[in-house]
N, C-alpha and C. Protein backbone atom coordinates (compact mmCIF):
# COMPACT_ATOMS: atom_id res chain seq x y z
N UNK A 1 89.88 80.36 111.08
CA UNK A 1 90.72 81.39 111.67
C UNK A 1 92.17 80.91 111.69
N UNK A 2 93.52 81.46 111.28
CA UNK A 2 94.14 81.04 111.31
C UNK A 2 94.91 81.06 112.39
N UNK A 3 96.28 80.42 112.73
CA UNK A 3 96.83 80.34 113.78
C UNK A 3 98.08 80.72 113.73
N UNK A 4 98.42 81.23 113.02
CA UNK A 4 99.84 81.81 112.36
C UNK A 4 99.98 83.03 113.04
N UNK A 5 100.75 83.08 114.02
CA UNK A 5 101.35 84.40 114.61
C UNK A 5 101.27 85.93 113.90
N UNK A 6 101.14 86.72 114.38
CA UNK A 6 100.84 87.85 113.72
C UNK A 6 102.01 88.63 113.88
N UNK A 7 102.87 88.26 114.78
CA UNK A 7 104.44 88.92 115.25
C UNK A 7 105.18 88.26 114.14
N UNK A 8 104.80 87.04 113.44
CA UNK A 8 106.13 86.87 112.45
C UNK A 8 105.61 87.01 111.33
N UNK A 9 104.52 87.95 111.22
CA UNK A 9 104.39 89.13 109.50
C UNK A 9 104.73 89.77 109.77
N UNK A 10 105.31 90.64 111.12
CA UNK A 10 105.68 92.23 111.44
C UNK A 10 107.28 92.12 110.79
N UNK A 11 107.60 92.92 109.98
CA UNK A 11 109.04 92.72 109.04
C UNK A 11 109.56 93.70 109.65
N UNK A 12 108.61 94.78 110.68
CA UNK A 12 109.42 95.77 111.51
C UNK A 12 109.92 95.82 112.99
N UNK A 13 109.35 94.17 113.30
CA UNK A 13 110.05 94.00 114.63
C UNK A 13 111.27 93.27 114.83
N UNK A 14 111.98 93.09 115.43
CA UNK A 14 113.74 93.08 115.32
C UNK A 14 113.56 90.97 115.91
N UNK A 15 114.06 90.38 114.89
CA UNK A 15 114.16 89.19 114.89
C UNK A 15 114.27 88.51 116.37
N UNK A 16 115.48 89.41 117.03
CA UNK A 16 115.52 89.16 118.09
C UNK A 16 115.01 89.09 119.54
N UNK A 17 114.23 89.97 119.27
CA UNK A 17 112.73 90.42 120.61
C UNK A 17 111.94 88.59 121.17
N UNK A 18 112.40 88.05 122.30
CA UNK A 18 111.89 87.11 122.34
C UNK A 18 110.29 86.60 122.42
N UNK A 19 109.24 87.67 121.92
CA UNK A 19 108.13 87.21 121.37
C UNK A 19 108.24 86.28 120.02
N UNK A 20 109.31 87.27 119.41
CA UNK A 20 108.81 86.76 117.92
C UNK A 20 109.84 85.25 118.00
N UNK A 21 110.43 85.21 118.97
CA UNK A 21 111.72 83.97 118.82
C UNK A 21 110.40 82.65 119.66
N UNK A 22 109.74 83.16 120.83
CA UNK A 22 108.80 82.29 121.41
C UNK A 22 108.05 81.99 120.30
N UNK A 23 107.28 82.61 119.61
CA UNK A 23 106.44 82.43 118.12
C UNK A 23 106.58 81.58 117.59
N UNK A 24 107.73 81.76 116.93
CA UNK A 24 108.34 80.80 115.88
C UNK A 24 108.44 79.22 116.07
N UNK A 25 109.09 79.35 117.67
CA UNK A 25 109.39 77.78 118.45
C UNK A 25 108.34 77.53 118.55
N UNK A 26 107.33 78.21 119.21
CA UNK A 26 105.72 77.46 119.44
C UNK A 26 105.01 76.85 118.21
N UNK A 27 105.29 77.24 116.56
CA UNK A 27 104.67 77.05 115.85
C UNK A 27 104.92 75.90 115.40
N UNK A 28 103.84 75.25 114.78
CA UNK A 28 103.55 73.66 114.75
C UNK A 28 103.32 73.75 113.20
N UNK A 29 103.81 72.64 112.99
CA UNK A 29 103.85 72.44 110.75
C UNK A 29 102.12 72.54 110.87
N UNK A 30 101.34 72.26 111.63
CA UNK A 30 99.62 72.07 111.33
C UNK A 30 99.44 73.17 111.25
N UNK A 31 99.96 74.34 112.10
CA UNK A 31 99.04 75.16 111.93
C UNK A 31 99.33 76.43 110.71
N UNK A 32 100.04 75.76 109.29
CA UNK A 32 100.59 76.38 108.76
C UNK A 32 99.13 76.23 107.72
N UNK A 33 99.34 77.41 106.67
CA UNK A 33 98.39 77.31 105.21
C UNK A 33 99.57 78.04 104.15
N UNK A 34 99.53 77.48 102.84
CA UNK A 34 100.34 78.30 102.11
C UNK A 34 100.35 79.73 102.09
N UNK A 35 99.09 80.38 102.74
CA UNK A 35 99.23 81.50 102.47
C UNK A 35 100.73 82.29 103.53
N UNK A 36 100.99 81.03 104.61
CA UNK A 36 102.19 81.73 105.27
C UNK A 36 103.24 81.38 105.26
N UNK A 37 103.73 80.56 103.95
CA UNK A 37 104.90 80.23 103.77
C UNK A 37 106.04 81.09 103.11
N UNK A 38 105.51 82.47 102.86
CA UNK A 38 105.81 83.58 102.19
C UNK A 38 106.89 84.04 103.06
N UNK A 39 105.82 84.24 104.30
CA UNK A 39 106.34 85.22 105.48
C UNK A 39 107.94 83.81 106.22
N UNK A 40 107.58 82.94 106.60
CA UNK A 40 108.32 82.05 107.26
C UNK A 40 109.62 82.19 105.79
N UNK A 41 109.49 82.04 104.63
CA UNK A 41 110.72 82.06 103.54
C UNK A 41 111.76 83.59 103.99
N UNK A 42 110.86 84.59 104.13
CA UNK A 42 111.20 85.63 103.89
C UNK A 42 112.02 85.75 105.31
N UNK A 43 111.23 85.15 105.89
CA UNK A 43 112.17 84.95 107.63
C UNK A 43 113.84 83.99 107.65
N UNK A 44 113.36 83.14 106.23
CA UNK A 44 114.76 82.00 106.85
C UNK A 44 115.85 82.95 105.53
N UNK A 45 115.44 83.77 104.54
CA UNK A 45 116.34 83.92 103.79
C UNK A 45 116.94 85.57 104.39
N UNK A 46 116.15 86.04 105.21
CA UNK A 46 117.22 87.43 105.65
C UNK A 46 117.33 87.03 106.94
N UNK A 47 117.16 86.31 107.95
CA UNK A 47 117.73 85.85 108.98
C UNK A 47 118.91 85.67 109.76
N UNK A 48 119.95 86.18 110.26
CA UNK A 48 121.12 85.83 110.45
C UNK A 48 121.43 84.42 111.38
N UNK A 49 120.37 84.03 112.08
CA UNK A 49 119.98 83.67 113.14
C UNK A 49 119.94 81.80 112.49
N UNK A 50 120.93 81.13 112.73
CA UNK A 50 120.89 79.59 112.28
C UNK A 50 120.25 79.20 113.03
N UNK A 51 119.54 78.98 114.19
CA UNK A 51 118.82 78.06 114.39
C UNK A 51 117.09 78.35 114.20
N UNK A 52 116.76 79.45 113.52
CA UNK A 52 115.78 80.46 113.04
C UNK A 52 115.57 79.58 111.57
N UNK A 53 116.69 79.87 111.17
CA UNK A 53 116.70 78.69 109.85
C UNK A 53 116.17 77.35 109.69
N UNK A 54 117.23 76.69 111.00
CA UNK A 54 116.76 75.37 111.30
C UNK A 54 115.04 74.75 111.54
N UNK A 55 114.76 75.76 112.30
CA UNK A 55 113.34 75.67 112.64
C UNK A 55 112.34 75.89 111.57
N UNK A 56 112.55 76.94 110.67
CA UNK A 56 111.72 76.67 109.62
C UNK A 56 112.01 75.97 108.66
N UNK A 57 112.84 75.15 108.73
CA UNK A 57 113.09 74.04 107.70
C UNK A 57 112.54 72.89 108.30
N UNK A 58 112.26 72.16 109.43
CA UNK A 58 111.65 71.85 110.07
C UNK A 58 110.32 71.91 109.63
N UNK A 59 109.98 72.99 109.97
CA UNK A 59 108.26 73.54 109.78
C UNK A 59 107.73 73.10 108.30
N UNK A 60 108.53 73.13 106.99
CA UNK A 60 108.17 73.28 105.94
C UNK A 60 108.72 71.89 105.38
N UNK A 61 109.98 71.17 105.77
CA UNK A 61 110.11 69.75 105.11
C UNK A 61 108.80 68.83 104.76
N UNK A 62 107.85 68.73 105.13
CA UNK A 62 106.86 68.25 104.85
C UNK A 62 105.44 68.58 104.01
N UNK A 63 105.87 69.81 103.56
CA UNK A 63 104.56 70.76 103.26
C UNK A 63 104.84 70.39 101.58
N UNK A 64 103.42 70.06 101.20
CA UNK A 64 103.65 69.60 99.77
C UNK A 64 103.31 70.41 98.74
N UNK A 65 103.48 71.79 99.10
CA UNK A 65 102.51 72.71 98.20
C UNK A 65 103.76 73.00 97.28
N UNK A 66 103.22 72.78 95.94
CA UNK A 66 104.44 73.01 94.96
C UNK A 66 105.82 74.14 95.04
N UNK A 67 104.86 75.30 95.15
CA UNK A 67 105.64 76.28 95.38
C UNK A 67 107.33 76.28 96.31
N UNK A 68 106.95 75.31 97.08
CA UNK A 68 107.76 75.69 97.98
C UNK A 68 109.41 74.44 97.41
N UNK A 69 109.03 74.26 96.52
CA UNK A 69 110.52 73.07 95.39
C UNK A 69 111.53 74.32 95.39
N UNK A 70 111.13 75.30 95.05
CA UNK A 70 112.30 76.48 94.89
C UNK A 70 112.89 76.94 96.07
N UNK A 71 111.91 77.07 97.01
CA UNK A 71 112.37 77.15 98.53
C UNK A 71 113.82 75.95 98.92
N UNK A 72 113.28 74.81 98.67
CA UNK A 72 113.85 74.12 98.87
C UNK A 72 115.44 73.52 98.34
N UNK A 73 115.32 73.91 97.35
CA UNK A 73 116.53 73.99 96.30
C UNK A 73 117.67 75.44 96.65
N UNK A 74 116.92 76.28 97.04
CA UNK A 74 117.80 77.56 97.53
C UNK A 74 118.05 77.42 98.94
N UNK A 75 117.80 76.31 99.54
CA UNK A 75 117.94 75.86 101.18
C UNK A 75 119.09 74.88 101.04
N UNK A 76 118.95 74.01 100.22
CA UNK A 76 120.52 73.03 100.01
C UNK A 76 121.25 73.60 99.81
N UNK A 77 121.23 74.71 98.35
CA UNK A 77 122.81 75.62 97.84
C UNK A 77 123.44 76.42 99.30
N UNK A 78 122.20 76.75 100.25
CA UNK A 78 122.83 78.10 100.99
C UNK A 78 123.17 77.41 102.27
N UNK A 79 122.86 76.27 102.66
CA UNK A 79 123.16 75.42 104.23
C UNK A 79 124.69 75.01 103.98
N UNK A 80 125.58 74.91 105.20
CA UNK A 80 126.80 74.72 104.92
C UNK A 80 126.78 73.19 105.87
N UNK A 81 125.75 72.92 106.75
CA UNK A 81 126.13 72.10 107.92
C UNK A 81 124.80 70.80 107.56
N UNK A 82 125.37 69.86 107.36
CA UNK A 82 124.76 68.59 106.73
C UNK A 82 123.97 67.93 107.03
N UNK A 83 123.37 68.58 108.30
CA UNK A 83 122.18 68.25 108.98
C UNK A 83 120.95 69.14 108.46
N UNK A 84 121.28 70.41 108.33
CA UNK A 84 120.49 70.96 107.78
C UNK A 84 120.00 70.94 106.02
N UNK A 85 121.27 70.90 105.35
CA UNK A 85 121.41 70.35 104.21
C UNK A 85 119.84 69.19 103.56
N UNK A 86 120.62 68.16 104.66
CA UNK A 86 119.47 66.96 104.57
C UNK A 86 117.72 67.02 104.95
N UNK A 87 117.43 68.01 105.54
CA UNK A 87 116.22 69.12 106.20
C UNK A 87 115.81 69.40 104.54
N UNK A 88 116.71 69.77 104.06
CA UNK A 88 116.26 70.61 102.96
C UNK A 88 115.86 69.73 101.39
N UNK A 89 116.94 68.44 101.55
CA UNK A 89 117.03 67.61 100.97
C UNK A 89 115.78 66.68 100.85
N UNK A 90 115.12 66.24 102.42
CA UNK A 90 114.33 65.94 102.78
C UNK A 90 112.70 66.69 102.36
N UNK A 91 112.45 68.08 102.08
CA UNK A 91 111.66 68.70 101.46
C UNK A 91 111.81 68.58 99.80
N UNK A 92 113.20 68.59 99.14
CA UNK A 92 113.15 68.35 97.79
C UNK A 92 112.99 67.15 97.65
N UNK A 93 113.11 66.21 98.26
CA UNK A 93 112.53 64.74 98.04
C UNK A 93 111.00 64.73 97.06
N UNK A 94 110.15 65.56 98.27
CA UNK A 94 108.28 65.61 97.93
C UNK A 94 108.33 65.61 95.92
N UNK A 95 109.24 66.71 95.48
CA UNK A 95 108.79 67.43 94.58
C UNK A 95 110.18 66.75 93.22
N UNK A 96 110.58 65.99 93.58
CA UNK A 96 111.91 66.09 92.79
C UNK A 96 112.26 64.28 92.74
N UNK A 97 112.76 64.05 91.30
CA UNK A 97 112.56 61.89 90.63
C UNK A 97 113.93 61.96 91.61
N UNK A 98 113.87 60.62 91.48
CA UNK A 98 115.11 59.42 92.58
C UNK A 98 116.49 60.20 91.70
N UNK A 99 116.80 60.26 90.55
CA UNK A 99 117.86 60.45 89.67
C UNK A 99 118.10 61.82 90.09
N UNK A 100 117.67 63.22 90.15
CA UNK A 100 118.07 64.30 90.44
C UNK A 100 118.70 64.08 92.06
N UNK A 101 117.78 63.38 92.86
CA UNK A 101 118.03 63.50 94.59
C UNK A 101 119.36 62.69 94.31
N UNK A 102 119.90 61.78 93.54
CA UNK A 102 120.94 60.85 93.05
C UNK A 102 122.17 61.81 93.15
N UNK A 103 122.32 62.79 92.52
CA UNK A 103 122.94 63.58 92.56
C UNK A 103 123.66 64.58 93.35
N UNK A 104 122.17 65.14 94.12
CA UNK A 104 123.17 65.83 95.18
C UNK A 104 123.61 64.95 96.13
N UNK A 105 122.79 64.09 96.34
CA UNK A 105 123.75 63.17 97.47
C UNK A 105 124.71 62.50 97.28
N UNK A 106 125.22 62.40 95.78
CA UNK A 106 126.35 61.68 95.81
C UNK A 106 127.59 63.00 96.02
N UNK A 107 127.00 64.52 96.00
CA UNK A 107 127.95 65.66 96.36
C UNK A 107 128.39 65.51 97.95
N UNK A 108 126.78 65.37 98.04
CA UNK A 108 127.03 65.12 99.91
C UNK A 108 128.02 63.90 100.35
N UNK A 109 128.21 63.08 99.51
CA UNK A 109 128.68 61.97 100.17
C UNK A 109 130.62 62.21 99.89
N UNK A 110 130.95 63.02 98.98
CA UNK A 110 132.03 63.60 98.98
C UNK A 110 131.96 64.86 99.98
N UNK A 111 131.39 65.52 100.35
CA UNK A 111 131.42 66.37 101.40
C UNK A 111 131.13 66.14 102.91
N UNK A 112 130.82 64.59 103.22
CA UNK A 112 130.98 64.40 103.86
C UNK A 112 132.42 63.42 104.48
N UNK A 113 132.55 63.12 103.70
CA UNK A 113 134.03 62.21 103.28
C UNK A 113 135.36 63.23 104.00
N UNK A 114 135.22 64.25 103.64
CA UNK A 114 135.87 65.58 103.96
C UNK A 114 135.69 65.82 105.05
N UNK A 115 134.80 65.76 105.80
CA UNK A 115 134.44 66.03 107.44
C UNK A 115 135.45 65.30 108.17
N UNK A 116 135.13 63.89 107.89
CA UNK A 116 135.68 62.67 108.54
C UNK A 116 137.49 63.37 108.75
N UNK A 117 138.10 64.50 107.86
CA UNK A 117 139.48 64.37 107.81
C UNK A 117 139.43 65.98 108.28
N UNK A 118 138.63 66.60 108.07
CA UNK A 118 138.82 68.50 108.94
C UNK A 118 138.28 68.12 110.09
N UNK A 119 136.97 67.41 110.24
CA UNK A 119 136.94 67.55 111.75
C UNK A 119 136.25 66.48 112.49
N UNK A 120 137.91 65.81 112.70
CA UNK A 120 137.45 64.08 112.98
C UNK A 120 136.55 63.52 113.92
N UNK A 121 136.01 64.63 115.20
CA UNK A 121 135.46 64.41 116.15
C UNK A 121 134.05 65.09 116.24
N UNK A 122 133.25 65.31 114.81
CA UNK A 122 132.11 66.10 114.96
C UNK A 122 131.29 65.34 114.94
N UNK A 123 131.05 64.77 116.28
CA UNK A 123 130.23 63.80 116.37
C UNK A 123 128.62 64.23 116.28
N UNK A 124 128.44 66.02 117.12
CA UNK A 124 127.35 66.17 116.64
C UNK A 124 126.74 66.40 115.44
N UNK A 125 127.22 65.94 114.41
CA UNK A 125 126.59 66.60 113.18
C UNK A 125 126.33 64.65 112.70
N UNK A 126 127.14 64.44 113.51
CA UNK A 126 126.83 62.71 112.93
C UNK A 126 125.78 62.46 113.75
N UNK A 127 125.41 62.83 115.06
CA UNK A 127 124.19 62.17 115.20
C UNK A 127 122.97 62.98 114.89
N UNK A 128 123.34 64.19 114.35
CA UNK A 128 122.00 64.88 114.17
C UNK A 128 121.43 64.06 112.42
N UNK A 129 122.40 63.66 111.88
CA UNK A 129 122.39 63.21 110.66
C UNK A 129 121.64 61.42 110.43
N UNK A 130 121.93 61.13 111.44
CA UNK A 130 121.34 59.34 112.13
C UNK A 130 120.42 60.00 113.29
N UNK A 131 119.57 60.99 113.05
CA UNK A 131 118.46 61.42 114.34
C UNK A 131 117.17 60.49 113.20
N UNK A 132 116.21 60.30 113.98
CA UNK A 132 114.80 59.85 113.58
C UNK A 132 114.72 60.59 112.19
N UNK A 133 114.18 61.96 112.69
CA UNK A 133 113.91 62.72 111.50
C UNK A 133 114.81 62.77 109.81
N UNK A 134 116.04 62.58 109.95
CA UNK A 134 116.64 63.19 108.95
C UNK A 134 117.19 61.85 108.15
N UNK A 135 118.62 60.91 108.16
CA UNK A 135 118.39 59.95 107.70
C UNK A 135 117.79 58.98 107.20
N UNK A 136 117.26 58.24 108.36
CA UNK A 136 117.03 57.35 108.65
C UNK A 136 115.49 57.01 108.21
N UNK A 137 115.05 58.59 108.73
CA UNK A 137 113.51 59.02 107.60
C UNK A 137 113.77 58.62 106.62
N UNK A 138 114.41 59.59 105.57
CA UNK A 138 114.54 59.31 104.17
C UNK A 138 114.24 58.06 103.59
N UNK A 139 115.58 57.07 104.27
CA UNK A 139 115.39 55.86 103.86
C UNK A 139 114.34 55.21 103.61
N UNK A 140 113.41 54.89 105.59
CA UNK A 140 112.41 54.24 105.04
C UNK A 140 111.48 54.58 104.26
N UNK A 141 111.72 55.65 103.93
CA UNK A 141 110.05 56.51 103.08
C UNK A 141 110.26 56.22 101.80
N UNK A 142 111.31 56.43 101.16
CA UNK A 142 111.75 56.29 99.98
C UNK A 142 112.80 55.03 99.17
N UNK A 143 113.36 54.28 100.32
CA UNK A 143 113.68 53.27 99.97
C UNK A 143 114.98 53.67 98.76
N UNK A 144 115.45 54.93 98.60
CA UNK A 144 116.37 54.71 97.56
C UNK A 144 118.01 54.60 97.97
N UNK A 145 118.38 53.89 96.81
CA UNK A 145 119.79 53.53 97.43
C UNK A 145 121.09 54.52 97.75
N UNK A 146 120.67 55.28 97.29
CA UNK A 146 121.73 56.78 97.14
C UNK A 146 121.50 57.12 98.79
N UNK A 147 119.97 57.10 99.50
CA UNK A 147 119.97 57.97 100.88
C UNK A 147 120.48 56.51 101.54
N UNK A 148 120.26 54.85 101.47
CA UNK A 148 121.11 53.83 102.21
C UNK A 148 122.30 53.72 102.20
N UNK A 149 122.83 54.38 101.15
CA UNK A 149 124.36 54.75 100.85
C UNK A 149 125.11 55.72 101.62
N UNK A 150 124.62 56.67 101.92
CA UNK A 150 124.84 58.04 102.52
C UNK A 150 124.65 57.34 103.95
N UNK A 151 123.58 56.97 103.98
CA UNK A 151 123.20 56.61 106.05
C UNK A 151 124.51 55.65 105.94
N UNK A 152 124.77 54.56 105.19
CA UNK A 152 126.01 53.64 105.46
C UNK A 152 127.10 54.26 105.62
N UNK A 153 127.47 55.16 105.00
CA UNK A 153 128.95 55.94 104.89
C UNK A 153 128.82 56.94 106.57
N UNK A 154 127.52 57.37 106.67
CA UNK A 154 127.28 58.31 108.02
C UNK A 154 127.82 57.36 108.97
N UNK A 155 127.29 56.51 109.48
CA UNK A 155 127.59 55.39 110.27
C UNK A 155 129.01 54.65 110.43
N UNK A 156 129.54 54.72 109.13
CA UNK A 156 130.71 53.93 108.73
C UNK A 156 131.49 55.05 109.46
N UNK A 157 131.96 55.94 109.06
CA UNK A 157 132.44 58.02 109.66
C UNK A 157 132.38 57.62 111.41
N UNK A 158 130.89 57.48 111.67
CA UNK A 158 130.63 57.68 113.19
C UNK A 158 131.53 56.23 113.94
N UNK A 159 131.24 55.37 113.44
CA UNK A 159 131.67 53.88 114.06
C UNK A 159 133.69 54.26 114.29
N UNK A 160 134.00 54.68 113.61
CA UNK A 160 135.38 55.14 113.11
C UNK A 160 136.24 56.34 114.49
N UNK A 161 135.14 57.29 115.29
CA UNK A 161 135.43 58.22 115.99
C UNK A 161 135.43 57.23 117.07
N UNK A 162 136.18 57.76 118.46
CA UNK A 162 136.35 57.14 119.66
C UNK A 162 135.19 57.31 120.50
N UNK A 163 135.47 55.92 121.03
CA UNK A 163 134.16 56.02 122.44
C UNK A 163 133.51 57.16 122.76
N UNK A 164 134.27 57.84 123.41
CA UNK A 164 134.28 58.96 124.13
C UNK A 164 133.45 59.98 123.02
N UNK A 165 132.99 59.68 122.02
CA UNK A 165 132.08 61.09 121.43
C UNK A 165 130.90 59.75 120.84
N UNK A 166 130.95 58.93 121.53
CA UNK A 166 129.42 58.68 120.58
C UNK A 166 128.59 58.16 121.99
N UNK A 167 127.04 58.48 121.32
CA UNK A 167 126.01 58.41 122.06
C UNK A 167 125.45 59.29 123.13
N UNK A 168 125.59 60.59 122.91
CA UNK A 168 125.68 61.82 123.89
C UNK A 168 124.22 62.02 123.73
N UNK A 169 123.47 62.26 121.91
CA UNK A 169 122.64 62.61 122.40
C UNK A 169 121.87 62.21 120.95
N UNK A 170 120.72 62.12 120.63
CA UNK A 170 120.19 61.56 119.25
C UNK A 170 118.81 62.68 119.20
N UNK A 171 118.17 62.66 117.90
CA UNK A 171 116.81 63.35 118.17
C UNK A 171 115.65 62.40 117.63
N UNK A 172 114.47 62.92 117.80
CA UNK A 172 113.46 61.83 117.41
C UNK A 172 112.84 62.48 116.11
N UNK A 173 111.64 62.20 116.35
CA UNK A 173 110.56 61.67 114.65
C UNK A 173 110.60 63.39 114.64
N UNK A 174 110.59 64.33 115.30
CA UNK A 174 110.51 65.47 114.68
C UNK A 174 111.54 66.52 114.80
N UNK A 175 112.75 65.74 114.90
CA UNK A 175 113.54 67.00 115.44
C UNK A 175 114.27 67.29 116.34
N UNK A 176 113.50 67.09 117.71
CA UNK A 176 114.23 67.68 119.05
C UNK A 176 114.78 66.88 119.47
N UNK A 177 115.84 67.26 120.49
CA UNK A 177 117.04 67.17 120.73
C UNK A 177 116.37 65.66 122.00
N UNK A 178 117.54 64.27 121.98
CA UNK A 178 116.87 63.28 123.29
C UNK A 178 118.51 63.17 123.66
N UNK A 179 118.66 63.33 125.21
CA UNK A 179 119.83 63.57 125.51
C UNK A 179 120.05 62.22 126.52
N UNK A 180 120.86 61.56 125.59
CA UNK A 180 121.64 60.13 126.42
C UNK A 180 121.96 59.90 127.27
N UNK A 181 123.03 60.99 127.57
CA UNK A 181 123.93 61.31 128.38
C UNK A 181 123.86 62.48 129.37
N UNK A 182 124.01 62.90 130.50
CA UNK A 182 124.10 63.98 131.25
C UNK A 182 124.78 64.77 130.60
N UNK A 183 124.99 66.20 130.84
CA UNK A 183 125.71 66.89 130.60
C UNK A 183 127.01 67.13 131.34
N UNK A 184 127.21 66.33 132.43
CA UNK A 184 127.56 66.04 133.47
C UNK A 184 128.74 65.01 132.58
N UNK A 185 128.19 63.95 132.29
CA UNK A 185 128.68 62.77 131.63
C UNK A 185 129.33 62.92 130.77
N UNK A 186 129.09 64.00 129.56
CA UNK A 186 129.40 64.23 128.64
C UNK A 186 130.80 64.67 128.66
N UNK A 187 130.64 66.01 129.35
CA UNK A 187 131.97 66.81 129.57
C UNK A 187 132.95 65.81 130.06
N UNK A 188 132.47 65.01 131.36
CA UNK A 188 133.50 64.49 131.95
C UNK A 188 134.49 63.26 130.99
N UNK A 189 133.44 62.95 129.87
CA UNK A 189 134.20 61.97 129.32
C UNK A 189 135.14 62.36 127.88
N UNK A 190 134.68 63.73 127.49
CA UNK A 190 135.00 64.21 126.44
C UNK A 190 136.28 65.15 127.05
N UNK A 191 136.55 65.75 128.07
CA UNK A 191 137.48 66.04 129.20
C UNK A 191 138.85 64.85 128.97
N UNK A 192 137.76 63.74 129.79
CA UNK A 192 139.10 62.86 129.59
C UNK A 192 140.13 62.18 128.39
N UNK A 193 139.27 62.13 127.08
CA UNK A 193 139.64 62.11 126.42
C UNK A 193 140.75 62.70 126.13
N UNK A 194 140.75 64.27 125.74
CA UNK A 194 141.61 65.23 125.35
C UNK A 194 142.62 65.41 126.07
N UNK A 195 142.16 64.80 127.50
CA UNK A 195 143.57 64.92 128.24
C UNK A 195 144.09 63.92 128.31
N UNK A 196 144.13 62.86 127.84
CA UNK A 196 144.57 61.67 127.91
C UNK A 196 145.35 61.59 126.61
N UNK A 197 144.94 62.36 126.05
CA UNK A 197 145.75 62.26 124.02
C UNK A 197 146.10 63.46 123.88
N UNK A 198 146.01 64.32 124.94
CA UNK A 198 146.91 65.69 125.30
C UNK A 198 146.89 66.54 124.02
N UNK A 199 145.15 66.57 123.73
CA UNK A 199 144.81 67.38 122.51
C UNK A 199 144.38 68.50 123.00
């Protein structure tokens, strides 16, 4: 029997109705079968909804059923934010030689180069990028030098930003969010910052 929600085949209920948003979050990569990777694609490619995206990239980075290489390849071209990028990167890994993955990451590693100088203080995208799941995965699984290259340059970027934005908050082996810092803490120190350099 399967376990795949029956609210996220309905293509006529409005994305936003928080059944189908509870659905989605509740759903677990196990209780997936190819036969519903159709419906979850069809969800992340008319979706307006980024963290709708996020989540089924999540759900599917690990799923080894061939089909889903094309999924994955139309998930790198269309992600703009490098956490997700690497989500996607992380699924074309399964299906795709060391020399092709060579490639886009050496794009990524000029596009991330670029961050460091538009937006010197995005610290969250640096630690979502050094979270359990996404880096740091790669590496050990695959051992290739292009993703130790990329985690070095991530790190090198993060080490580079001021006190005051690192260590707020990291995620673990699947994803979710582990919060360091209070929210309390956070503000107050990211506060002082800006007013102290009267940004």
């Amino acid at each position: 029997m399967s376990r795949f929600p029956k609210i996220l085949s309905d293509e006529k209920l409005n994305e936003r109705h928080i059944d189908f948003r509870n659905a989605l979050y509740n759903l677990e990569s196990g209780d997936l079968t190819p036969e519903n990777f159709d419906c979850l694609i069809r969800i992340y490619t008319t979706t307006k909804q980024l963290d709708y995206r996020n989540r089924i990239l999540k759900l599917l980075y690990n799923q080894t059923y061939s089909k889903l290489q094309s999924f994955f390849e139309l998930a790198y071209k269309k992600e703009r934010y490098l956490d997700m990028k690497i989500y996607a990167l992380r699924g074309l890994a399964l299906f795709s030689e060391e020399k092709d993955i060579e490639k886009l990451v050496n794009k990524l590693k000029g596009t991330l180069a670029k961050r460091e100088q538009t937006t010197p203080y995005n610290y969250q995208e640096y630690e979502l990028l050094r979270g359990k799941n996404a880096l740091p995965f790669l590496v050990e699984k695959y051992k290739y030098t292009s993703f130790k290259d990329l985690l070095e340059q991530v790190n090198e970027q993060y080490d580079r930003m001021p006190e005051a934005f690192k260590g707020h908050f990291t995620t673990d082996e699947n994803g979710e969010t582990v919060n360091l810092k209070t929210a309390e803490e956070s503000s107050k120190l990211l506060r002082d910052f800006f007013d102290q350099n009267k940004i």
